[in-house]
N, C-alpha and C. Protein backbone atom coordinates (compact mmCIF):
# COMPACT_ATOMS: atom_id res chain seq x y z
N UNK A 1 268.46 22.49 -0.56
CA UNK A 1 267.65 21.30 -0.41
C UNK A 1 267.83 20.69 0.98
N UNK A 2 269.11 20.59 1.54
CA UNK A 2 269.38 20.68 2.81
C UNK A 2 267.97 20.79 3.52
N UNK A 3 268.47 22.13 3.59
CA UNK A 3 267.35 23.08 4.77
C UNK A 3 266.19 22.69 4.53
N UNK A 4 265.45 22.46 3.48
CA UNK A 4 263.69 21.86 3.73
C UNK A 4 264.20 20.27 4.35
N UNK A 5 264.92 19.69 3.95
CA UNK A 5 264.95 18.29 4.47
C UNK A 5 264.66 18.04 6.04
N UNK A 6 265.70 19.39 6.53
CA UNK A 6 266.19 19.31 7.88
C UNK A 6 264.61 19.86 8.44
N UNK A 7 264.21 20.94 7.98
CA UNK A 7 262.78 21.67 8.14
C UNK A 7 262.13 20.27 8.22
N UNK A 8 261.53 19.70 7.59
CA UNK A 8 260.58 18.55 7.52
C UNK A 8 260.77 17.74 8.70
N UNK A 9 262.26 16.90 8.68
CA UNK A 9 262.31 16.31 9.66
C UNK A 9 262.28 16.63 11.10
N UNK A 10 262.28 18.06 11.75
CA UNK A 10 262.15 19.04 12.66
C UNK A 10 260.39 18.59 12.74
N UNK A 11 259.63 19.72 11.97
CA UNK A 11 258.44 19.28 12.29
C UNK A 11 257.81 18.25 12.22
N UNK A 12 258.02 16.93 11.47
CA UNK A 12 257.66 15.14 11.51
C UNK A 12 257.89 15.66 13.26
N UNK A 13 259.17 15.76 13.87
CA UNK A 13 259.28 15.39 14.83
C UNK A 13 258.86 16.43 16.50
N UNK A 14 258.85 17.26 15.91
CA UNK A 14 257.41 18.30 16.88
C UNK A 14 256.23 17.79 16.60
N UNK A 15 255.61 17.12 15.34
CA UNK A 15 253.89 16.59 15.28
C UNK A 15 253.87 14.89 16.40
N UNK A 16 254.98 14.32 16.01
CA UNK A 16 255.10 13.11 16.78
C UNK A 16 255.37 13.63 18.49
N UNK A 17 256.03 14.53 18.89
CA UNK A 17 256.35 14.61 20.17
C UNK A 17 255.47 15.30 20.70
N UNK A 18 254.03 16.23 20.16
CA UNK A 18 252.66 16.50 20.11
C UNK A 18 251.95 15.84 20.08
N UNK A 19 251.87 14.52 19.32
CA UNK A 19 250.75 13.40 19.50
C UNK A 19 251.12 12.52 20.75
N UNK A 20 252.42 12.70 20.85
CA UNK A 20 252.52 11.90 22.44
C UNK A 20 252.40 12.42 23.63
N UNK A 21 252.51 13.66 23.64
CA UNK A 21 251.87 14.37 24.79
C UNK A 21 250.52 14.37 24.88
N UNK A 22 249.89 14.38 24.04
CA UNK A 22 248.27 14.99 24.12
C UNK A 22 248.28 13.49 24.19
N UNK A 23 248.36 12.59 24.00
CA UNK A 23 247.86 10.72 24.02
C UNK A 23 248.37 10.67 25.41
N UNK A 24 249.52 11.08 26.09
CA UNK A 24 249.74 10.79 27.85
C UNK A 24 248.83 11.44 28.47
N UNK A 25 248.46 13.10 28.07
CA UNK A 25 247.44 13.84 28.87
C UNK A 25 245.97 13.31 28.89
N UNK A 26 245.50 12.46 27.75
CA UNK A 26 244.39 12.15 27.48
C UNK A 26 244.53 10.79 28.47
N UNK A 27 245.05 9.76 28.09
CA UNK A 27 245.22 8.72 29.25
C UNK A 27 245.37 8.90 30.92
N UNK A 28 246.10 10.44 31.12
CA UNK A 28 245.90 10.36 32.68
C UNK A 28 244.84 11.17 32.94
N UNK A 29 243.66 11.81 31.82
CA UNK A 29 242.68 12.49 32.44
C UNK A 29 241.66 11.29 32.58
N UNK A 30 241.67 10.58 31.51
CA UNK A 30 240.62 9.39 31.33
C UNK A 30 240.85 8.56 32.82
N UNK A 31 242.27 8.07 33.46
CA UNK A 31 242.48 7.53 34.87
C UNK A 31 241.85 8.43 35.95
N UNK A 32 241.10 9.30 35.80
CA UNK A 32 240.69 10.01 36.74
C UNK A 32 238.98 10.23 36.76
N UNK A 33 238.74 9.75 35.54
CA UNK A 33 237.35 9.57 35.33
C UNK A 33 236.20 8.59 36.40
N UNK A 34 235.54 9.08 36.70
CA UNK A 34 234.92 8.47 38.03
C UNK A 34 235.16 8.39 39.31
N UNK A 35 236.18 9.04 39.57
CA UNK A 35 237.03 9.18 40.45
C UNK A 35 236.34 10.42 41.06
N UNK A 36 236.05 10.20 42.55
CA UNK A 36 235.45 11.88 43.80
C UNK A 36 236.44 12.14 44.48
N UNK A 37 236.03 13.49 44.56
CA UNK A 37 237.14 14.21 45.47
C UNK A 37 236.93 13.48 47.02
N UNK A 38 238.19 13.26 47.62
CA UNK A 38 238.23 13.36 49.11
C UNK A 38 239.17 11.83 49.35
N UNK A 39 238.31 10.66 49.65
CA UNK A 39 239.26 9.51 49.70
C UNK A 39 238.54 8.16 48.62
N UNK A 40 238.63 8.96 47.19
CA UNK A 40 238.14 8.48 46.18
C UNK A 40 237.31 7.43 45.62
N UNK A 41 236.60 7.02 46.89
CA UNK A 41 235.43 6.24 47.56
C UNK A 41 234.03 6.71 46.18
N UNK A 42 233.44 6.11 45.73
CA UNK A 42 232.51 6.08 44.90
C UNK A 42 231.11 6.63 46.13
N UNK A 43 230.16 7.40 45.24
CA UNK A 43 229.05 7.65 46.47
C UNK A 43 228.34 6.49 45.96
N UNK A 44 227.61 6.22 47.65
CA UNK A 44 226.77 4.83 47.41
C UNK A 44 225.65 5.29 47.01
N UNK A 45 224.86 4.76 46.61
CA UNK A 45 223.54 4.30 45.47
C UNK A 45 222.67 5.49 46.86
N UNK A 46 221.84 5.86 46.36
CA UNK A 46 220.43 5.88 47.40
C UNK A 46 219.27 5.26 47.72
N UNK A 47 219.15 4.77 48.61
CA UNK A 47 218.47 3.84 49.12
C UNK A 47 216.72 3.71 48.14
N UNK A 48 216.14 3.37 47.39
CA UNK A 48 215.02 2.94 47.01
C UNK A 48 213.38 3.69 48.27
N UNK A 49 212.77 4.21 47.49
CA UNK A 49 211.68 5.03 48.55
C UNK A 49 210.66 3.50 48.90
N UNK A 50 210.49 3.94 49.94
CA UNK A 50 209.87 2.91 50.90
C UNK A 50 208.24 3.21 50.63
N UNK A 51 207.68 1.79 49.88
CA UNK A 51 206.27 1.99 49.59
C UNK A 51 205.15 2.76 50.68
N UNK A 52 204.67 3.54 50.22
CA UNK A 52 203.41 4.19 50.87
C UNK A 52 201.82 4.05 50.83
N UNK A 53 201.94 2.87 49.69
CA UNK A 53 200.41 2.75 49.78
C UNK A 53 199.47 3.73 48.30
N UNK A 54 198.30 3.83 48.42
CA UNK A 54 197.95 4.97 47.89
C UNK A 54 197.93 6.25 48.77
N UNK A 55 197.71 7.50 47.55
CA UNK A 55 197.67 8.49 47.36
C UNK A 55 196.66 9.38 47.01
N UNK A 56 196.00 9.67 47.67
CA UNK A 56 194.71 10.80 47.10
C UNK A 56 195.27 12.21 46.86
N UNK A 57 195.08 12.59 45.77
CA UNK A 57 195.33 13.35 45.04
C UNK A 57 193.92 14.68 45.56
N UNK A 58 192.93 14.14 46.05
CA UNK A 58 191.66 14.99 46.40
C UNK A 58 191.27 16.06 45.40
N UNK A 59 191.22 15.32 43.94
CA UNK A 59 191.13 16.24 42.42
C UNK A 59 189.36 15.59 42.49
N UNK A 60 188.63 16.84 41.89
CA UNK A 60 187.57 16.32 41.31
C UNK A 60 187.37 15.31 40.32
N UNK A 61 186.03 14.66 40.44
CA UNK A 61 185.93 13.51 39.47
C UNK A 61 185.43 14.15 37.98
N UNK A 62 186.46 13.54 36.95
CA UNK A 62 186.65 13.96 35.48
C UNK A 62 188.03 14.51 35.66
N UNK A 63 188.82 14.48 36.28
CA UNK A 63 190.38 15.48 36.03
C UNK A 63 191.28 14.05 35.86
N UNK A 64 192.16 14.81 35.12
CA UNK A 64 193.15 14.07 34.26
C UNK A 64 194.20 14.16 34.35
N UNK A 65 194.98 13.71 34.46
CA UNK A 65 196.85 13.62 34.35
C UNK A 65 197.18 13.97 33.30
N UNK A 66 197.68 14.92 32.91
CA UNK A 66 198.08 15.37 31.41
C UNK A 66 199.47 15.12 31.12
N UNK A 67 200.22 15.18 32.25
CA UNK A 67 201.68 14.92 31.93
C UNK A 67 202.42 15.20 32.88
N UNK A 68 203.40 14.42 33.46
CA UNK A 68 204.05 13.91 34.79
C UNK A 68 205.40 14.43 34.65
N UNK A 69 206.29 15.35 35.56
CA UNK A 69 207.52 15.79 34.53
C UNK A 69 208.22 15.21 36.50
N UNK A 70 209.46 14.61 36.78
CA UNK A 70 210.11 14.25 37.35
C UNK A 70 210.84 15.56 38.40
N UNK A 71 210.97 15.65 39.14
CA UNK A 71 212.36 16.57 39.50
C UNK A 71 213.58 16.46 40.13
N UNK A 72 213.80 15.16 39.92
CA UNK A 72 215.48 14.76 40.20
C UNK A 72 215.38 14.40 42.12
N UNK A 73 214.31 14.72 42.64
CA UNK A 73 214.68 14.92 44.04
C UNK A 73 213.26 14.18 45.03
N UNK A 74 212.69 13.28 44.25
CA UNK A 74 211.55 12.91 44.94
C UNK A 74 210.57 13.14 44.28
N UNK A 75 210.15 14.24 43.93
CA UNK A 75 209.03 14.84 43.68
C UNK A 75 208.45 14.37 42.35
N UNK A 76 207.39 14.66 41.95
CA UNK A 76 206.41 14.77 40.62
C UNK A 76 205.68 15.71 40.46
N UNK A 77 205.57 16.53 39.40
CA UNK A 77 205.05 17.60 39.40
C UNK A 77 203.83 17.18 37.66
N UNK A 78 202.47 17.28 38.70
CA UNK A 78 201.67 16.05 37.36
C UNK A 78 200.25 17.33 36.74
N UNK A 79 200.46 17.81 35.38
CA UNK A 79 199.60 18.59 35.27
C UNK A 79 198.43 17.88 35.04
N UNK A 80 197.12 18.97 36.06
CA UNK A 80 195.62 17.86 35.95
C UNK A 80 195.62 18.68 35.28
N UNK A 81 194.01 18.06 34.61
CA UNK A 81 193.41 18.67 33.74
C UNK A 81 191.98 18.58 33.77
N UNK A 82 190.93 19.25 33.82
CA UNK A 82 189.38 19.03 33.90
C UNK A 82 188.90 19.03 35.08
N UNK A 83 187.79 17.99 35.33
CA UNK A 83 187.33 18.27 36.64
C UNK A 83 185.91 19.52 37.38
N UNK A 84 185.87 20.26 36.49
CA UNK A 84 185.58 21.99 36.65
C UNK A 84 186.09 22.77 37.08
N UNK A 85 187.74 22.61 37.40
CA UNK A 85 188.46 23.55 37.89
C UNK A 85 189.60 24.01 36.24
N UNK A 86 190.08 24.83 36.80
CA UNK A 86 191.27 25.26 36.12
C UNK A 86 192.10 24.28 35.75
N UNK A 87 193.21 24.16 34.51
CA UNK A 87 194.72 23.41 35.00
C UNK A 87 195.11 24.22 36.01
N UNK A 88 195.92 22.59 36.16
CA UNK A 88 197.01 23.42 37.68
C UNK A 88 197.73 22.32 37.76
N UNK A 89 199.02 22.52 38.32
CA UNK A 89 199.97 21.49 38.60
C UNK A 89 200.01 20.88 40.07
N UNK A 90 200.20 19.93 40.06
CA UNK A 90 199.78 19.13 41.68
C UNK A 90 201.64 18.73 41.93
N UNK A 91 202.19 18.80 43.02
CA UNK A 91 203.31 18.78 43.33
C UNK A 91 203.50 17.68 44.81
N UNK A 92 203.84 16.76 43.99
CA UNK A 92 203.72 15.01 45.13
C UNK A 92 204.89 15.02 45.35
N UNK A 93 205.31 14.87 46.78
CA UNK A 93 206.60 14.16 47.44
C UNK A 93 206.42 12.71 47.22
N UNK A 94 207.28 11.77 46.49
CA UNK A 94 207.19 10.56 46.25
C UNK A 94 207.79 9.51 47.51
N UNK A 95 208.35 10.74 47.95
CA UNK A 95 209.45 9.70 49.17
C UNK A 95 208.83 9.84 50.01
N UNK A 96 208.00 10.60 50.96
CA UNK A 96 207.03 10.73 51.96
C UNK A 96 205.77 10.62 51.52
N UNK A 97 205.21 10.57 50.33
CA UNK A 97 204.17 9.73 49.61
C UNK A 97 203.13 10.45 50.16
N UNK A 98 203.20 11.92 50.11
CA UNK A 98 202.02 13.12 50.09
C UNK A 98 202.30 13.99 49.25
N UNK A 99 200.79 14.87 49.38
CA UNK A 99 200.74 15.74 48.24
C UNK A 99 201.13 17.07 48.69
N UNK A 100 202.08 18.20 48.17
CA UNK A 100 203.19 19.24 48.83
C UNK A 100 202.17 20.15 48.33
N UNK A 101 201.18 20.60 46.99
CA UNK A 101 200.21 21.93 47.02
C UNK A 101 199.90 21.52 45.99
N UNK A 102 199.74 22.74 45.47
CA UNK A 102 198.41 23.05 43.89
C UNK A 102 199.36 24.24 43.51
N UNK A 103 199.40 23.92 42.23
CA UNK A 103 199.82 25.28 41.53
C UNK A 103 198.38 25.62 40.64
N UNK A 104 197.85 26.53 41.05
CA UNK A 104 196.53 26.85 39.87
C UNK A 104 196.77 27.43 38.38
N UNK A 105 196.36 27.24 37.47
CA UNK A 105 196.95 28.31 36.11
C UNK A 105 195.84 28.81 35.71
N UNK A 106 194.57 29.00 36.27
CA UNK A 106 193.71 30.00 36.04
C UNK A 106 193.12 30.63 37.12
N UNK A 107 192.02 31.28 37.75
CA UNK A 107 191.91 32.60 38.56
C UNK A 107 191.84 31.72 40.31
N UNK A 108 192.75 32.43 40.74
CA UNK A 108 193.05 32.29 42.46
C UNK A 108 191.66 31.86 42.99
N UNK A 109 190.70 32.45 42.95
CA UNK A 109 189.58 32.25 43.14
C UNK A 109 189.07 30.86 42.95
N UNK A 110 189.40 30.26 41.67
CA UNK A 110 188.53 29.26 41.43
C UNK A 110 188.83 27.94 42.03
N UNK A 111 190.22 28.02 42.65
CA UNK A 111 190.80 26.45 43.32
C UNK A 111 190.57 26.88 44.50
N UNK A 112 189.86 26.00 45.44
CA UNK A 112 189.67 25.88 46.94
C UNK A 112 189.71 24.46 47.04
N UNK A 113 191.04 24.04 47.66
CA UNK A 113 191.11 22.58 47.91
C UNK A 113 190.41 21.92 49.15
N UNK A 114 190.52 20.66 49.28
CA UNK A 114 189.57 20.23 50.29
C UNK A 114 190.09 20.15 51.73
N UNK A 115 189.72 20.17 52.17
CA UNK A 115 190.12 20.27 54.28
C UNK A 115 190.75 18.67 54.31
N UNK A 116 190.29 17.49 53.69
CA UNK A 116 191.26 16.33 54.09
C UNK A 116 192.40 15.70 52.91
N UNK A 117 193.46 15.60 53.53
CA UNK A 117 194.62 15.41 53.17
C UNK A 117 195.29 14.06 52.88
């Protein structure tokens, strides 16, 4: 009876000296949270894009915005729709507040964009 006693109180005391390690490791990973490499300086914000006015898009009249998907870096990538052309995706720099091309999704042929920009 001994020996399970001594057994028990052995592991009580490996599960307790296990929950206190993993509770110190967890507290000094959490102190490191937000924290950048180099001289642990936070990066500053990025500056807000500087209004441009409007934007001509130079889409025929009847085309539609079907759905606007973001790309982390300026851009908008906005599928038209109608018009008498094909879909196609239009690809806007938001920060220089022009339009970067045309992606067409039906025949090469049928998108010829216009000469002014």
């Amino acid at each position: 009876m001994t020996a399970v006693k001594t057994l028990v109180t052995v592991m009580t005391l490996m599960l307790l000296v296990g929950l206190g390690l993993l509770a110190y490791g967890m507290s000094q990973q959490s102190s490191q949270l937000g924290r950048t490499e180099g001289d642990g300086a936070r990066p500053a914000m990025a500056a807000a894009p500087t209004p441009f006015g409007t934007l001509a898009l130079d889409e025929p009249t009847g085309s539609g915005v079907a759905a606007v998907v973001m790309d982390g870096q300026g851009r908008a990538l906005m599928t038209v729709t109608g018009g008498g052309r094909p879909d196609r995706v239009v690809v806007v720099d938001l920060i220089a507040g022009r339009r970067l091309g045309v992606i067409s999704l039906g025949e090469r042929s049928a998108y010829e964009p216009s000469a002014s920009r």
